[in-house]
Protein backbone atom coordinates (compact mmCIF):
# COMPACT_ATOMS: atom_id res chain seq x y z
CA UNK A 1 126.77 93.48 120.37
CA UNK A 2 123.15 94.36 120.34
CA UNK A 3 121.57 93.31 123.56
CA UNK A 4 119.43 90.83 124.51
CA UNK A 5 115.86 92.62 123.52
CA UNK A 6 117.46 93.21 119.83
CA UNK A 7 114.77 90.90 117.64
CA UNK A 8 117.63 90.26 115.57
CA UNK A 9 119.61 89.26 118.35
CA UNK A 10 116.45 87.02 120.11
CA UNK A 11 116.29 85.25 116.43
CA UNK A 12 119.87 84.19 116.31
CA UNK A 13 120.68 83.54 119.86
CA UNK A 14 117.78 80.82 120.27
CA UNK A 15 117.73 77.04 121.02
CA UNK A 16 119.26 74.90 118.21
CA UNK A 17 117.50 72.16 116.58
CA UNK A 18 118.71 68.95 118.40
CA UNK A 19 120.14 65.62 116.73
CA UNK A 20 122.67 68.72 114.60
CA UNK A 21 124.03 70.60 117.37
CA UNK A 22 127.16 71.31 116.82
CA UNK A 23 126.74 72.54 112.97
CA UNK A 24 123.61 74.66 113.95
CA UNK A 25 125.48 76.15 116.45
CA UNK A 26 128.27 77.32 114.09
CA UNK A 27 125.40 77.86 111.24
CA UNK A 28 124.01 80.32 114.40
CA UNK A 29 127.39 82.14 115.01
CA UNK A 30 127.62 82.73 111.22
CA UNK A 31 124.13 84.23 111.05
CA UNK A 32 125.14 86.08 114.31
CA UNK A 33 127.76 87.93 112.23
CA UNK A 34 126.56 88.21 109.14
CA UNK A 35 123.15 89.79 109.96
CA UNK A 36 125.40 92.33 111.86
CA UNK A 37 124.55 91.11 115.84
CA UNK A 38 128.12 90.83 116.57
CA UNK A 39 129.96 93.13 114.03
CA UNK A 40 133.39 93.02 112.89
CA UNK A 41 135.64 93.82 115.99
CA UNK A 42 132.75 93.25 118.49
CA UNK A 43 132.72 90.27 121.24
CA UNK A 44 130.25 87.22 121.19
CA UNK A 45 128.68 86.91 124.52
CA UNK A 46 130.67 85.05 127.71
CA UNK A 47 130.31 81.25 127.12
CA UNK A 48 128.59 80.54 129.65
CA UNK A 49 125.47 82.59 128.50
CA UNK A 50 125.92 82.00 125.13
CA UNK A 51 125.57 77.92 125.71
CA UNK A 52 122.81 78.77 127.88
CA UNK A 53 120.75 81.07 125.22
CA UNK A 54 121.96 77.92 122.39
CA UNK A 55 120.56 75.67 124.70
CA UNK A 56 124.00 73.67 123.89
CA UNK A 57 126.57 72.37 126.06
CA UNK A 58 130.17 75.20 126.26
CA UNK A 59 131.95 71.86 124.72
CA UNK A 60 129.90 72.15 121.82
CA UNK A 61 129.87 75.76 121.31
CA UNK A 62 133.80 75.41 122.15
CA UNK A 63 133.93 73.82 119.16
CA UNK A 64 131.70 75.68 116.61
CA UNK A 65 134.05 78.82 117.62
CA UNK A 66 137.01 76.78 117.13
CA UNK A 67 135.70 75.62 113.47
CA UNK A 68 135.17 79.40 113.13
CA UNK A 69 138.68 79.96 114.19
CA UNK A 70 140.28 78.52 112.05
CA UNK A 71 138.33 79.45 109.26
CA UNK A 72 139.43 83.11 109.78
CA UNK A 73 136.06 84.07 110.85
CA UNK A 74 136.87 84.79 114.95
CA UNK A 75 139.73 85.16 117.21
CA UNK A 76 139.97 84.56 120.76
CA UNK A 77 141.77 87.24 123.24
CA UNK A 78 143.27 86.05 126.44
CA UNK A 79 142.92 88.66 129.52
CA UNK A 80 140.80 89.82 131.57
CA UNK A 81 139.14 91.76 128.07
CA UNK A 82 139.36 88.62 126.47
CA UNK A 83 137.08 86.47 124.56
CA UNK A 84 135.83 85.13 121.10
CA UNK A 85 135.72 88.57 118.72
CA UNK A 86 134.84 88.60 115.40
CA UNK A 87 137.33 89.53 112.98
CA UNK A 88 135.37 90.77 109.60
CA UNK A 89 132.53 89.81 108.03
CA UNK A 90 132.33 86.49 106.01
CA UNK A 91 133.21 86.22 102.52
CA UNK A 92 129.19 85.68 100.78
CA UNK A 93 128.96 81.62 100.43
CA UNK A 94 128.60 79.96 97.17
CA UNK A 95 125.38 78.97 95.54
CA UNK A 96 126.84 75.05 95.90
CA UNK A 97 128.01 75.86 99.52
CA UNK A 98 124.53 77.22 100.83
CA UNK A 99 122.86 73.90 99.18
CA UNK A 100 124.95 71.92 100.98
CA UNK A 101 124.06 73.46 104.23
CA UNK A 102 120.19 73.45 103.30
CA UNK A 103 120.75 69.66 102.64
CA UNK A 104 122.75 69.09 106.21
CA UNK A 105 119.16 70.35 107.68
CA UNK A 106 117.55 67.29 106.34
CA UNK A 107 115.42 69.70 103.92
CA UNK A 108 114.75 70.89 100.09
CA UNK A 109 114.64 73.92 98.72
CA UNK A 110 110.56 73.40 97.74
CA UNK A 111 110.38 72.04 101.44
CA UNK A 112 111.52 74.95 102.55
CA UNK A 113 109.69 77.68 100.65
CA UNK A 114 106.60 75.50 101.95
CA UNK A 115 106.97 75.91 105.06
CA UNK A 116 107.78 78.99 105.51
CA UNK A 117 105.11 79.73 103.52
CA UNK A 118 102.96 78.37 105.35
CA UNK A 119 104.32 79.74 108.95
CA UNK A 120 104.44 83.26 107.38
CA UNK A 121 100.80 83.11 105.75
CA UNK A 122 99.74 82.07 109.28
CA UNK A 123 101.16 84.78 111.15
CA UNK A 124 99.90 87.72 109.22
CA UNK A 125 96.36 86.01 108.84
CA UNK A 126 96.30 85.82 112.88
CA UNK A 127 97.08 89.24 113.23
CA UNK A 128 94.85 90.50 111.07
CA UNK A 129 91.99 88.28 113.06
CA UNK A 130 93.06 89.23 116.40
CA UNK A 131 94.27 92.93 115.85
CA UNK A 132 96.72 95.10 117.28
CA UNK A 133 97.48 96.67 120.51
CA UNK A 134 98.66 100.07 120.81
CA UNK A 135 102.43 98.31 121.91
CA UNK A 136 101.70 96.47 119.07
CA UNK A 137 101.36 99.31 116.80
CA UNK A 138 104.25 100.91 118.31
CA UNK A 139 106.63 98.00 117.70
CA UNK A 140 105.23 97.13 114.28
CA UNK A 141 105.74 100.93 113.44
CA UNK A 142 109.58 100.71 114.49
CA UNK A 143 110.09 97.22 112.39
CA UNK A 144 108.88 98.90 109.24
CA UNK A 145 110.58 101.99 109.73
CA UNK A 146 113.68 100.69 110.33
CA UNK A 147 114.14 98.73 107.37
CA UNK A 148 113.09 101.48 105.18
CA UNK A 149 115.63 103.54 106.55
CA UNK A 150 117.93 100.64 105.86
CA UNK A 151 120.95 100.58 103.13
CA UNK A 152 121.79 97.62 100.78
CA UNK A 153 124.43 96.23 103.55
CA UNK A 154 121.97 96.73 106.94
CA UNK A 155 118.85 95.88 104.89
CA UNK A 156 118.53 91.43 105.13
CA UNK A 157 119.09 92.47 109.23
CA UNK A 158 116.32 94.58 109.79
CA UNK A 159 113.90 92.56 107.26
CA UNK A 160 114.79 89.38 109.12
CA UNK A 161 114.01 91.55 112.17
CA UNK A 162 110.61 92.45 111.27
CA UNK A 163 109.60 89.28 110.15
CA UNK A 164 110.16 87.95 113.82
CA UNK A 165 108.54 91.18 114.84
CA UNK A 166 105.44 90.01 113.39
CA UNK A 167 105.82 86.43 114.67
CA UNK A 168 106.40 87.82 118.20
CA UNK A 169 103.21 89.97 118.13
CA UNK A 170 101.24 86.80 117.96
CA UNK A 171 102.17 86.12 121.49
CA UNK A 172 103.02 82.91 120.54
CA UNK A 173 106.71 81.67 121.56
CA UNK A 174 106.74 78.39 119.43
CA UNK A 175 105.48 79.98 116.52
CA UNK A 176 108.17 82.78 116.86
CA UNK A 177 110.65 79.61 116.91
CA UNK A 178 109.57 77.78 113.73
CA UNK A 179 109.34 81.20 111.82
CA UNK A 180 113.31 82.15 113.03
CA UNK A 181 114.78 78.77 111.86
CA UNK A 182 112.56 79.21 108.93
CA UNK A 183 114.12 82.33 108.41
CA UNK A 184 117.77 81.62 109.30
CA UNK A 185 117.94 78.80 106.79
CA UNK A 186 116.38 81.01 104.34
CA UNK A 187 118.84 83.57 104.48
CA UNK A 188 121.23 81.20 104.17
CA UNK A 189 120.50 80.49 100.68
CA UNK A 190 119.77 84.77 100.31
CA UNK A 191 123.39 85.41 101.31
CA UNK A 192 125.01 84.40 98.30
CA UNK A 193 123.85 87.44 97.08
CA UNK A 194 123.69 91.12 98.00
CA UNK A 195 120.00 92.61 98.02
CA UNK A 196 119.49 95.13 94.89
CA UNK A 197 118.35 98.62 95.54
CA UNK A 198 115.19 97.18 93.35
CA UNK A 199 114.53 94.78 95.53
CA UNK A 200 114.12 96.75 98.84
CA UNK A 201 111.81 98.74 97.49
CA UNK A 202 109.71 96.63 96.26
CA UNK A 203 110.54 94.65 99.65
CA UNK A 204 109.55 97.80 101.39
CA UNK A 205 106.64 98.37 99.69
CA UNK A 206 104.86 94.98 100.29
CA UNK A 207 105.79 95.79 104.03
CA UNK A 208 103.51 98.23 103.62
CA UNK A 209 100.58 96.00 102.22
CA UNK A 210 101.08 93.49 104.74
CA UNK A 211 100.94 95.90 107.30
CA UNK A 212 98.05 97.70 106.01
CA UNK A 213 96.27 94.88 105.91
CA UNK A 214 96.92 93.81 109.58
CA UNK A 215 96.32 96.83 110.55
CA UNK A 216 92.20 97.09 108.98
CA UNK A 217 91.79 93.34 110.17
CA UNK A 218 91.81 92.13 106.66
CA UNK A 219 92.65 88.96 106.71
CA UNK A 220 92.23 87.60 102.74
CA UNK A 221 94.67 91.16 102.31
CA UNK A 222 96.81 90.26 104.43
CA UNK A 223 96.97 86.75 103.14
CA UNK A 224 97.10 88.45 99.47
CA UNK A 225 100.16 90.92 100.32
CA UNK A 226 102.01 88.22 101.95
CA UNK A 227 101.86 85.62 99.22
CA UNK A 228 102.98 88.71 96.62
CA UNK A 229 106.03 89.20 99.20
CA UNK A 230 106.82 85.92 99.53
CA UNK A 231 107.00 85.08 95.60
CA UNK A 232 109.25 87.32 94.97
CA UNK A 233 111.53 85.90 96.82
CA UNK A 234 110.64 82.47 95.84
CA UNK A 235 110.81 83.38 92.01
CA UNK A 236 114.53 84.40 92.86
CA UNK A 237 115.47 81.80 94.88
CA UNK A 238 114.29 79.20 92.64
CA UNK A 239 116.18 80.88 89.66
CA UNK A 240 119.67 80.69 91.33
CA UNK A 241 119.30 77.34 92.47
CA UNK A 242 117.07 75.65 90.44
């Protein structure tokens, strides 16, 4: 598994929601494998840390890995090797199935494009107004070159993981939280279907404008660029499950 500093990793293995516990957690452990943080064949993390990093109690997490037992997804190893592995990736969910788990969140589909929306607007506009270290630079540099470099089955990983890149540059922890459940239930309702080679690149490309406009402290670009990005996806969305 990728360790603990892996963005995509941090974005996953966060405190769930509370009052839905135990089917965040297992909505968590999905996300964990499908955006590749625990492959097929790899181990989750020792209980213990894992219910501490959840912020859930190792009954309930006992539990979401036992749904995900015996729904095929995991297997647990006795032994001193043992543990919870993951046995293949899961099969993509139906456009009815990802409703239903947008609905068990207590939210809409327009409620949900709003905010994140909103969150993601905010981020880029603050970064743009504030600036960019030279770390910062550095670490936007690796988000954006990473998921250029990314094929059609690595690609929703490393665009999830720069968009907490860019939340995490603002310094600002809760914001970072609000823009990774954002984003988790998001690609919940992206994962019933496989990003085009069209669609990175264009993807990619608004990357670009976002960052560019960061970068010059432009914050109406930045705004601009991120509103482009963020319709695509809406436009998309809304067509599959409107």
């Amino acid at each position: 598994m990728d360790p603990p500093t892996d963005p995509a990793a941090e974005a996953v293995f966060r405190p769930v929601p509370s009052g839905r516990a135990l089917e965040a957690t297992v909505d968590r452990l999905l996300c964990a494998i499908r955006l590749g943080v625990v492959p097929a064949g790899a181990r989750f993390p020792a209980e213990r840390d894992l219910a501490a990093r959840l912020g859930v109690g190792r009954v309930t997490l006992r539990e979401a890995l036992r749904l995900l037992q015996d729904r095929g997804y995991v297997e647990a190893r006795r032994g001193r090797s043992g543990g919870t592995f993951v046995r293949g990736v899961p099969p993509r969910p139906t456009p009815g199935q990802a409703l239903r788990g947008l609905a068990a969140t207590g939210a809409g589909l327009d409620d949900l494009l709003a905010l994140r929306r909103v969150v993601e607007t905010g981020v880029v506009v603050r970064l743009a107004e504030t600036g960019l270290t030279a770390e910062q630079e550095r670490l936007l540099s690796v988000g954006l070159a990473a998921a250029e470099r990314a094929d059609r089955a690595a690609y929703r990983r490393l665009d999830t993981v720069l968009h907490v890149t860019l939340a995490r540059l603002t310094g600002s922890e809760e914001l970072t939280a609000v823009l990774t459940d954002v984003r988790m239930r998001v690609n919940g309702l992206m994962d019933t279907a496989p990003p085009t080679e069209e669609g990175i690149a264009l993807s990619n490309a608004q990357h670009g404008e976002i960052a560019r406009a960061v970068r010059t402290r432009d914050p109406e670009a930045a705004r601009r660029a991120l509103g482009e990005h963020l319709a695509a996806v809406e436009s998309g969305l809304r067509t599959r499950f409107g």
